[in-house]
N, C-alpha and C. Protein backbone atom coordinates (compact mmCIF):
# COMPACT_ATOMS: atom_id res chain seq x y z
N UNK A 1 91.67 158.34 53.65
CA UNK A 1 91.02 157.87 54.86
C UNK A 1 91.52 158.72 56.03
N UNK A 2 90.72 159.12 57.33
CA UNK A 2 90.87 159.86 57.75
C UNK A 2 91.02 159.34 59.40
N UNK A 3 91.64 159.53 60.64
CA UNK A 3 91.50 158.54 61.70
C UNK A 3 90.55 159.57 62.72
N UNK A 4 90.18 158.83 63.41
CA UNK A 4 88.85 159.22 64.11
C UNK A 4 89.20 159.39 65.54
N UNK A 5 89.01 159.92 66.75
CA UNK A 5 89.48 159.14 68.27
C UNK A 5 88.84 158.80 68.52
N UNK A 6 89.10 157.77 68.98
CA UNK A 6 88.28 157.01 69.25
C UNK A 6 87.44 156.72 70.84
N UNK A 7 86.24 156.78 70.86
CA UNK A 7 85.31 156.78 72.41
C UNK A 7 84.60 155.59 72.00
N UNK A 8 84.38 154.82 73.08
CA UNK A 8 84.28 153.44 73.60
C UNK A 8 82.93 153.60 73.33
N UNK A 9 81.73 155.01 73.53
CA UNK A 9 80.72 155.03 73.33
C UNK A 9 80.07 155.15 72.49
N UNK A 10 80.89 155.33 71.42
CA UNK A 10 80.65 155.88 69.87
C UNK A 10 79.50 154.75 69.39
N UNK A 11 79.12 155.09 68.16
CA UNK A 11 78.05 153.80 67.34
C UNK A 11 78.56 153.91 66.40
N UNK A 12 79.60 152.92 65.88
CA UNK A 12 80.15 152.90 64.56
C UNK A 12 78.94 153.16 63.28
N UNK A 13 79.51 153.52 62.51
CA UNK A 13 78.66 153.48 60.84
C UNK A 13 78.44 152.50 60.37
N UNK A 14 77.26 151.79 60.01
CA UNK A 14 76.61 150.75 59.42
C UNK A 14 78.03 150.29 58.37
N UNK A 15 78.43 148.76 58.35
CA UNK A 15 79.02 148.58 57.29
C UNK A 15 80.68 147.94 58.20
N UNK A 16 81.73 148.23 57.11
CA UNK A 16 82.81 147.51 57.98
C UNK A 16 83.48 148.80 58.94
N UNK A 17 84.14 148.15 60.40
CA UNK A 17 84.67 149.05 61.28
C UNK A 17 86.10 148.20 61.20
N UNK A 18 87.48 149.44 61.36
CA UNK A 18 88.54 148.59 61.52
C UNK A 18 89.09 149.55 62.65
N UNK A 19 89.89 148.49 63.49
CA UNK A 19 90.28 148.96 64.63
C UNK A 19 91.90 148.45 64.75
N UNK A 20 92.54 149.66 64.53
CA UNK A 20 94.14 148.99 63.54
C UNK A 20 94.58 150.14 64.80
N UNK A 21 95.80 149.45 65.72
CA UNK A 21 96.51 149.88 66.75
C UNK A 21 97.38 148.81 67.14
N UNK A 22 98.61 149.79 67.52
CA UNK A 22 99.93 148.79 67.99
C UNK A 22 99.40 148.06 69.14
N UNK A 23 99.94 146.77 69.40
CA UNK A 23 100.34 145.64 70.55
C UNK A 23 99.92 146.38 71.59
N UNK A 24 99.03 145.83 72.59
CA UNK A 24 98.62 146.18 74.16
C UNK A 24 97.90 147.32 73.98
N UNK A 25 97.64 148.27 73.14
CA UNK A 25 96.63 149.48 73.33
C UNK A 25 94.98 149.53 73.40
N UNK A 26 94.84 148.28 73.72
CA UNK A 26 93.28 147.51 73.80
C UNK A 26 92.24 147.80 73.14
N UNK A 27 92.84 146.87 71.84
CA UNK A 27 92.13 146.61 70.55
C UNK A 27 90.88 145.57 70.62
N UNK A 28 91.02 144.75 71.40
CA UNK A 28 90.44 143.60 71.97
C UNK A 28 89.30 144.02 73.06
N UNK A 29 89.87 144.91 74.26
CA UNK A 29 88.82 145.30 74.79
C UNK A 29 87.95 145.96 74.18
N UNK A 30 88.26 147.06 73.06
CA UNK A 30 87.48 148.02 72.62
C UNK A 30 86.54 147.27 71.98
N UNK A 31 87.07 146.12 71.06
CA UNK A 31 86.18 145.28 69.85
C UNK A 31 84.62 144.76 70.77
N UNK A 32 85.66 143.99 72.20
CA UNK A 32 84.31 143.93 73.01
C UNK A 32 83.27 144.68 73.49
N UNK A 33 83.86 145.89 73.68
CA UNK A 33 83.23 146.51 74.32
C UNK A 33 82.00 147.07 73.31
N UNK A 34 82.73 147.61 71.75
CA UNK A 34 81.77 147.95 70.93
C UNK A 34 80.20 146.87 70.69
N UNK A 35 81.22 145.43 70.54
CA UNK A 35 80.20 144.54 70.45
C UNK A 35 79.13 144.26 71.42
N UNK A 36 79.59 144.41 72.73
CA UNK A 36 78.41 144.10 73.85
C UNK A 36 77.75 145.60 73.55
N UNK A 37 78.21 146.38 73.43
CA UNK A 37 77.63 147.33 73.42
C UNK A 37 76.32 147.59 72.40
N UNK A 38 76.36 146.71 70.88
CA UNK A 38 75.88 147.16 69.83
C UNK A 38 75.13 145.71 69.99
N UNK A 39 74.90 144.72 70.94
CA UNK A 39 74.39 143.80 70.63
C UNK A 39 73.25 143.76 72.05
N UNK A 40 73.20 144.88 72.69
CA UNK A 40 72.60 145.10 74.37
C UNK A 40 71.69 146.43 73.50
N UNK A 41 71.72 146.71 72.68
CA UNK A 41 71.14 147.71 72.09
C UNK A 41 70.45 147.32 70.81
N UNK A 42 70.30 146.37 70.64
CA UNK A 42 69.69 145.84 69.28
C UNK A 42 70.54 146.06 67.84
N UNK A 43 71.25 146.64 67.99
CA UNK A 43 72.24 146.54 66.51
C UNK A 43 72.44 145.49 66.01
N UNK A 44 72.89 144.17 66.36
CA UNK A 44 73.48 142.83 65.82
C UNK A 44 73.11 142.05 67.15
N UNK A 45 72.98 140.39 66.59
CA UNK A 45 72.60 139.70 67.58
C UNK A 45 74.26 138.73 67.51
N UNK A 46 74.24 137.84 68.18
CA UNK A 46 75.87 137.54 68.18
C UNK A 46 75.60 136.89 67.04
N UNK A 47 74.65 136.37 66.36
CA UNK A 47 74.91 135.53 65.58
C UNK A 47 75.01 135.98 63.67
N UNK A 48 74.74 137.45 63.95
CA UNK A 48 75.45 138.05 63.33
C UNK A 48 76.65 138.91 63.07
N UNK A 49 77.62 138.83 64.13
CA UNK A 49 78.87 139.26 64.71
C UNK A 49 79.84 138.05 63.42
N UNK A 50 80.67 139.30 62.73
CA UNK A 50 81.77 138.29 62.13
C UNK A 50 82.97 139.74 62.22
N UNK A 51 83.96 138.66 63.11
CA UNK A 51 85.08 139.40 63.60
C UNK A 51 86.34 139.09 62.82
N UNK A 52 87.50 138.75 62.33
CA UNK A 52 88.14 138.50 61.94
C UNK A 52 89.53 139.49 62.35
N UNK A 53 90.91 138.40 62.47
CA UNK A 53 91.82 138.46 63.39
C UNK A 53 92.64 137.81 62.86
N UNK A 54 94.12 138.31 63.46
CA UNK A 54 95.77 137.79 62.51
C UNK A 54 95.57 136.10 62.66
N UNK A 55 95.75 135.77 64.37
CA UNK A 55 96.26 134.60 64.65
C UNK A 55 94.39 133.65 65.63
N UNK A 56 95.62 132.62 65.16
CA UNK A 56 94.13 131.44 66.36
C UNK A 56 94.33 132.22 67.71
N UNK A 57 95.54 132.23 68.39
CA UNK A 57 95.67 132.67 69.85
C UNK A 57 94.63 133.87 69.76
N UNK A 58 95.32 135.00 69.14
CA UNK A 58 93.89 136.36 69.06
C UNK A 58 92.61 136.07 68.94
N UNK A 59 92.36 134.53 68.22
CA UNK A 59 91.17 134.38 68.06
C UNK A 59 90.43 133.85 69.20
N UNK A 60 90.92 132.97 69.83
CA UNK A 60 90.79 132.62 70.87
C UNK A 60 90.51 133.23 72.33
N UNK A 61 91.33 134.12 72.21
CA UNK A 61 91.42 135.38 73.13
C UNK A 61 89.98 136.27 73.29
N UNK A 62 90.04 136.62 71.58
CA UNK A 62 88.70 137.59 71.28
C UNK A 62 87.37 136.91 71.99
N UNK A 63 86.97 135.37 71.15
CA UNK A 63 85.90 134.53 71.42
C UNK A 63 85.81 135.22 73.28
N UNK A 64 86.59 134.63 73.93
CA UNK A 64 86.71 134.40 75.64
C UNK A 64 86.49 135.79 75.86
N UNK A 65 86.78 136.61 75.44
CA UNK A 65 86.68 138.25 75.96
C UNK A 65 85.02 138.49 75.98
N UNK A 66 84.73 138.32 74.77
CA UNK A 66 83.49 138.65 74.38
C UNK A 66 82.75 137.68 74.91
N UNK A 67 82.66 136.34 75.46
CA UNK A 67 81.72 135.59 76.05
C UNK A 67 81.71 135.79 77.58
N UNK A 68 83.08 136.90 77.77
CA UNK A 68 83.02 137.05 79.55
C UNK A 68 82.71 138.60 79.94
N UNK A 69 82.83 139.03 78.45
CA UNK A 69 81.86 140.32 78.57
C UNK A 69 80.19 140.72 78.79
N UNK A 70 80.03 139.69 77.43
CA UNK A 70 78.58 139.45 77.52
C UNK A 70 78.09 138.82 78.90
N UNK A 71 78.71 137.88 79.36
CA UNK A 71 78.55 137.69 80.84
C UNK A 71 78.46 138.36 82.07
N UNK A 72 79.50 139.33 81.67
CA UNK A 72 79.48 140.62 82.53
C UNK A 72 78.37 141.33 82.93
N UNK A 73 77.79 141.66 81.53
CA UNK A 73 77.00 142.72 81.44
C UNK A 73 75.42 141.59 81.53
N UNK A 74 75.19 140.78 81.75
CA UNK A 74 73.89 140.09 82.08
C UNK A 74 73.78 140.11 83.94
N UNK A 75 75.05 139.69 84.38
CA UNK A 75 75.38 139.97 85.54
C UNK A 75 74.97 141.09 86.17
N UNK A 76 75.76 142.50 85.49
CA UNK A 76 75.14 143.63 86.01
C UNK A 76 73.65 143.89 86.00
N UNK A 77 73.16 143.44 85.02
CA UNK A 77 71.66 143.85 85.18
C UNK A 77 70.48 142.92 85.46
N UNK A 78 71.29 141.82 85.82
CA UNK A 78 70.37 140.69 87.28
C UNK A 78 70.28 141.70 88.07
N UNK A 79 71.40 142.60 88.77
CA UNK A 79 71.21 143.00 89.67
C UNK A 79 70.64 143.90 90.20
N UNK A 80 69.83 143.33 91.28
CA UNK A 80 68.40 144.23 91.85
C UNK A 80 68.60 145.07 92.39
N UNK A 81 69.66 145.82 93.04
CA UNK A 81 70.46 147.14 93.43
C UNK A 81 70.17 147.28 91.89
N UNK A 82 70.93 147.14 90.84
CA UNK A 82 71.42 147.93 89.75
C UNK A 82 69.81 148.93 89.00
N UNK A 83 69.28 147.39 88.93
CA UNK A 83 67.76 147.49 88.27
C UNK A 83 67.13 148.59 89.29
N UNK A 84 66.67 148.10 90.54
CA UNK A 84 65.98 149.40 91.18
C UNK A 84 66.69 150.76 91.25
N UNK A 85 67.95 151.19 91.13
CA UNK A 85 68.03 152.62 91.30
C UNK A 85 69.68 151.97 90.36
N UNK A 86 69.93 152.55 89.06
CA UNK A 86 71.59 152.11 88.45
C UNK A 86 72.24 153.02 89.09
N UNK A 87 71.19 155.15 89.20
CA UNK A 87 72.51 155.56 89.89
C UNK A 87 73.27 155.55 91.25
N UNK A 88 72.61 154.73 91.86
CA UNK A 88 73.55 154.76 93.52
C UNK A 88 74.63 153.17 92.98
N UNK A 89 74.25 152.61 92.29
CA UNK A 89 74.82 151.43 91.97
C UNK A 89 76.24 152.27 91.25
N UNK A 90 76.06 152.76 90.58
CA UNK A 90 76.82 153.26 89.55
C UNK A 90 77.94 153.95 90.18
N UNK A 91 79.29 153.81 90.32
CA UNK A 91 79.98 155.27 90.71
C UNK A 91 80.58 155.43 89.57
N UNK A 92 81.62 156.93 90.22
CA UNK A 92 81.63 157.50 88.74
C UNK A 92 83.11 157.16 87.83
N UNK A 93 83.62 155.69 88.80
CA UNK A 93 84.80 155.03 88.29
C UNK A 93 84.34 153.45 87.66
N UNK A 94 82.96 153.63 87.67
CA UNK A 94 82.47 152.30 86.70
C UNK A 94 83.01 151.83 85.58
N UNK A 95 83.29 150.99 85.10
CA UNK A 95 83.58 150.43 84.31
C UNK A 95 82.71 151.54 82.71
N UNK A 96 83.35 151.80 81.62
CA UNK A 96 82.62 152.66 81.00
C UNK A 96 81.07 151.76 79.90
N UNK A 97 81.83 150.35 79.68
CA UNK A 97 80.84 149.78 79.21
C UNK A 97 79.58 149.60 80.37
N UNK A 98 79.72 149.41 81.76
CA UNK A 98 78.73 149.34 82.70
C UNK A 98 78.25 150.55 82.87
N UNK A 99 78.90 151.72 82.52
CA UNK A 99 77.94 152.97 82.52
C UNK A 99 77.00 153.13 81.15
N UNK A 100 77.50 152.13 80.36
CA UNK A 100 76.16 152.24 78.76
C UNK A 100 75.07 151.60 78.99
N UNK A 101 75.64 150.59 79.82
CA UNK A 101 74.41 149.81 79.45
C UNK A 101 73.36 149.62 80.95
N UNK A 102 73.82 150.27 81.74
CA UNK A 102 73.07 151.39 82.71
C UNK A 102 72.10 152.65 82.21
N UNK A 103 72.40 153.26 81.18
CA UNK A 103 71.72 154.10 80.52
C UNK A 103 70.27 153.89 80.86
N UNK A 104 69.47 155.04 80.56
CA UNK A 104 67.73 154.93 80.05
C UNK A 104 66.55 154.06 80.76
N UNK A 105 66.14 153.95 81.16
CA UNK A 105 64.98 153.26 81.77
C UNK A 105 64.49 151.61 82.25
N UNK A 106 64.15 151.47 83.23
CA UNK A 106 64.07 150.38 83.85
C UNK A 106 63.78 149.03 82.53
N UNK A 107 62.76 149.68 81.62
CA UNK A 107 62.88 149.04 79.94
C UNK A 107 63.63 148.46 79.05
N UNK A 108 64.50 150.04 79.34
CA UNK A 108 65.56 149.67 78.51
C UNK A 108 66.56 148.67 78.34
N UNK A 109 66.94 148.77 80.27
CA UNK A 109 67.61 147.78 80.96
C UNK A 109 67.04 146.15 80.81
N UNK A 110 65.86 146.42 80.91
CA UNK A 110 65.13 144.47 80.34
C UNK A 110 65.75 144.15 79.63
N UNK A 111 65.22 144.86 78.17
CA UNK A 111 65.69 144.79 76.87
C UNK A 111 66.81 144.13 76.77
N UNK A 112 68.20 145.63 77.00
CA UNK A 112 69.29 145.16 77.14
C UNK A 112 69.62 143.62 77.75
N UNK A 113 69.37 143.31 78.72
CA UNK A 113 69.84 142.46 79.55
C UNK A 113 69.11 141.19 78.98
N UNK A 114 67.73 141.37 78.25
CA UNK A 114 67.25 140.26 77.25
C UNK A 114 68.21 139.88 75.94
N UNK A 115 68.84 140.75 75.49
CA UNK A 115 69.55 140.63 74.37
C UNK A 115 70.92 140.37 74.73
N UNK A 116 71.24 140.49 75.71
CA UNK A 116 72.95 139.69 76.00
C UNK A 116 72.48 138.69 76.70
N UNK A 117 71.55 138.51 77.40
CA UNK A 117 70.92 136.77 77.74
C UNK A 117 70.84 135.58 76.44
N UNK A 118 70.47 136.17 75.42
CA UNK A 118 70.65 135.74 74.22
C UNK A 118 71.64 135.71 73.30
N UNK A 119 72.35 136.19 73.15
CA UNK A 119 74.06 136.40 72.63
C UNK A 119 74.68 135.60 73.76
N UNK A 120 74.62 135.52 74.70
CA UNK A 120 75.07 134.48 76.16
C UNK A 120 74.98 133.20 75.44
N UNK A 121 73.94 132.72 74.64
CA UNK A 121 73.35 131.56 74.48
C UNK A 121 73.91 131.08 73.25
N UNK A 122 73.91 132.55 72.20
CA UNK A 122 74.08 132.14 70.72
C UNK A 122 75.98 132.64 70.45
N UNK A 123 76.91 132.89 71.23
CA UNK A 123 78.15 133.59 70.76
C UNK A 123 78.74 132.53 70.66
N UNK A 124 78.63 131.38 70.73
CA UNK A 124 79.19 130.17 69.29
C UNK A 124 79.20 130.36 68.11
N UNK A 125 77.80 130.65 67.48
CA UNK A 125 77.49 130.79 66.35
C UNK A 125 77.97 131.92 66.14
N UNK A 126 78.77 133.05 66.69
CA UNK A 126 79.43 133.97 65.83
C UNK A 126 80.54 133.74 65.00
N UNK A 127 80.88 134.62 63.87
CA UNK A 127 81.92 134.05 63.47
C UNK A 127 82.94 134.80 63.53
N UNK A 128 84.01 134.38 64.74
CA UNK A 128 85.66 134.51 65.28
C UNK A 128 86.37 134.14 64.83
N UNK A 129 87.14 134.34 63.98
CA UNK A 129 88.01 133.94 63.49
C UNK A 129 88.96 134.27 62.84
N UNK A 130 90.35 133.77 62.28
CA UNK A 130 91.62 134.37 61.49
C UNK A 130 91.04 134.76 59.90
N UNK A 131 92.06 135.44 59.49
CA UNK A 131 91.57 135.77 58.18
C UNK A 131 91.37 134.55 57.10
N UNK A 132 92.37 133.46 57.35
CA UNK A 132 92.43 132.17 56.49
C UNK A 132 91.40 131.60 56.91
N UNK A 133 91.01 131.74 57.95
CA UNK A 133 89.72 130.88 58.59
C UNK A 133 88.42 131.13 57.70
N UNK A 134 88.51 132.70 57.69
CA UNK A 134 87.52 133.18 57.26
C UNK A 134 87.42 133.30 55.54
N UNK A 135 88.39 133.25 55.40
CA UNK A 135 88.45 132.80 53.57
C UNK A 135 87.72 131.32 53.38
N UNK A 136 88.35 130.57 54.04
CA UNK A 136 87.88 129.01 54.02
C UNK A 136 86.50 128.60 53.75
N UNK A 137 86.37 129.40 54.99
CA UNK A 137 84.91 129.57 55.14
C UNK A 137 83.53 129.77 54.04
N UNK A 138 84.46 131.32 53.44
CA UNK A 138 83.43 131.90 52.47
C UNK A 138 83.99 130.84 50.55
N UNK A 139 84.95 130.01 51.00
CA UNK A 139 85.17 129.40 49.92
C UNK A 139 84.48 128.20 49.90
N UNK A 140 84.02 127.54 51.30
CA UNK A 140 83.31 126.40 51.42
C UNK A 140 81.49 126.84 51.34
């Protein structure tokens, strides 16, 4: 196996992604970021998102990241500055997930902002959780 560097903008490969890094090097942000990212783009809807994680606290953590991400990014693209012109909205110390999903056409931006309006609604039904959790799960 071979390690990759990793860019926040990347589109992982269909199938499983692991994101294995020491304490504080923002494993958590990245997971979010991939996910809002791949779910504002039609890849997965949250309710096909299954994350799996050491502890409840991480799990807990993750859930809240990703429901205040996805929040984030519905936020940004309510906004009617953003929507009528993203690049004066945009500077060039934006947040890097707010520069993705800024990308491509007034369309695109619907889209997007239709599909984390919806993951907004459905990221309960994802499944967050520890690894025992997630055994349980697939044993029940």
């Amino acid at each position: 196996m071979t390690a990759t560097s990793f860019d926040i903008s990347m589109v992982p490969a269909p199938g499983l992604t692991v994101i294995e890094a020491s304490a504080g090097t923002g494993k958590t942000f990245s997971l979010a970021a991939l996910t809002v990212n791949a779910i504002a783009d039609g890849r997965i809807t949250a309710r096909e998102l299954c994350t799996v994680t050491f502890t409840e606290a991480a799990t807990a953590e993750l859930r809240s990241r990703l429901r205040r991400r996805i929040a984030r990014g519905v936020a940004l693209l309510d906004d009617p500055a953003v929507v009528a012109d993203p690049a004066a909205a945009s500077p060039a110390d934006r947040d890097p997930v707010d520069q993705l999903l800024l990308l491509g056409s007034a369309d695109d931006r619907r889209a997007r902002h239709e599909r984390l309006v919806a993951a907004l609604t459905d990221i309960d039904a994802a499944t967050v959780s520890t690894i025992h959790g997630f055994c349980q799960r697939l044993l029940a």
